[in-house]
Each structure stands twice: as C-alpha cells, then as structure tokens.
Protein backbone atom coordinates (compact mmCIF):
# COMPACT_ATOMS: atom_id res chain seq x y z
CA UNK A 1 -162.83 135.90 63.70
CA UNK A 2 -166.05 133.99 64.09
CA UNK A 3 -166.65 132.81 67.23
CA UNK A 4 -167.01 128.80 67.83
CA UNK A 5 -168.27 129.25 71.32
CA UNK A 6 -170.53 132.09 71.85
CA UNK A 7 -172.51 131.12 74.80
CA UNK A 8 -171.53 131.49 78.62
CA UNK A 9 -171.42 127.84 78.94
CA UNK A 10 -170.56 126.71 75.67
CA UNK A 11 -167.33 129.11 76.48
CA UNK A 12 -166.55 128.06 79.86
CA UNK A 13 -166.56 124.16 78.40
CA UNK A 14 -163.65 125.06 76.05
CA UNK A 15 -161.86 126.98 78.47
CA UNK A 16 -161.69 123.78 80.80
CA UNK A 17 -160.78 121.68 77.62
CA UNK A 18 -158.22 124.02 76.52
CA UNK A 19 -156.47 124.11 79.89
CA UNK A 20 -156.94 120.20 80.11
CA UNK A 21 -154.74 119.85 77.16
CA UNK A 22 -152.44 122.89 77.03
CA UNK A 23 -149.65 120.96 78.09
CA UNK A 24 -149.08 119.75 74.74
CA UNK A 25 -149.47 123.40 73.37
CA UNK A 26 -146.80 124.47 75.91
CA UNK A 27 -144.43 121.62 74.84
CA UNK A 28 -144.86 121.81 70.93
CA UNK A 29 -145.41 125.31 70.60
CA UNK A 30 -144.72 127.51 72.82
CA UNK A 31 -141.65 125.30 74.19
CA UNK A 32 -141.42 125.36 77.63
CA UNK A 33 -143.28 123.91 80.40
CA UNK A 34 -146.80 125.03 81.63
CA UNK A 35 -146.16 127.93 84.62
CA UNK A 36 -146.89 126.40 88.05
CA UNK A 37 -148.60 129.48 89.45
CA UNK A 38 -150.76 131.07 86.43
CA UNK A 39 -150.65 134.55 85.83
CA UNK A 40 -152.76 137.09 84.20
CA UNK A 41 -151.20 136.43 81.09
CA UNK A 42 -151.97 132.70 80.95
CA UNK A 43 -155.44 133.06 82.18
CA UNK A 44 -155.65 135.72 79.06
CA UNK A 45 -154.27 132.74 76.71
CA UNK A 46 -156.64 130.48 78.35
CA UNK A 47 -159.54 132.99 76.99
CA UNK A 48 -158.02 133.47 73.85
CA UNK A 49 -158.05 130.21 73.12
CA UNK A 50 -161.34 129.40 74.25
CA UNK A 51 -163.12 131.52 71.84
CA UNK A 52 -162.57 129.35 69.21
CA UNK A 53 -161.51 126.20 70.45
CA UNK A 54 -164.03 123.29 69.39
C-alpha cells in the first residue's frame, strides 16, 4: 500500500476530511448511520482511511 499522506500534517488533514465526509461512507457503504459516541473502532477506521485518502 503506498501511502498518499506520509507526513504528520499532511495525515492529520485527511483524517479531518475523511471524518468531514464519512457520512456518505456510512450511508452507501457501510449502511447504517455514523455512531453518535465514537469508539476505538471508528477512530481506527478514521486512521485507516486517512492513510490514503487524497
């Protein structure tokens, strides 16, 4: 997997625009709404995510 964001702040950016627009991923993909309180297991997705979103 190559990383798309592989400095500190280049990371945290795509972790805050991944969250911003992980509604829609909830709806379409996962299909249910985003969790009100976040867990370990979203913040983990949130990560995920953030290593190669662009």
């Amino acid at each position: 997997m190559e990383l798309q964001n592989p400095s500190t702040s280049d990371f945290v950016d795509a972790s805050a625009r991944w969250t911003k627009s992980m509604v829609g991923f909830f709806k379409n993909v996962i299909g249910e709404p985003v969790p009100e309180v976040p867990d370990w297991a979203l913040i983990a997705a949130i990560f995920r995510a953030a290593v190669v979103y662009e």
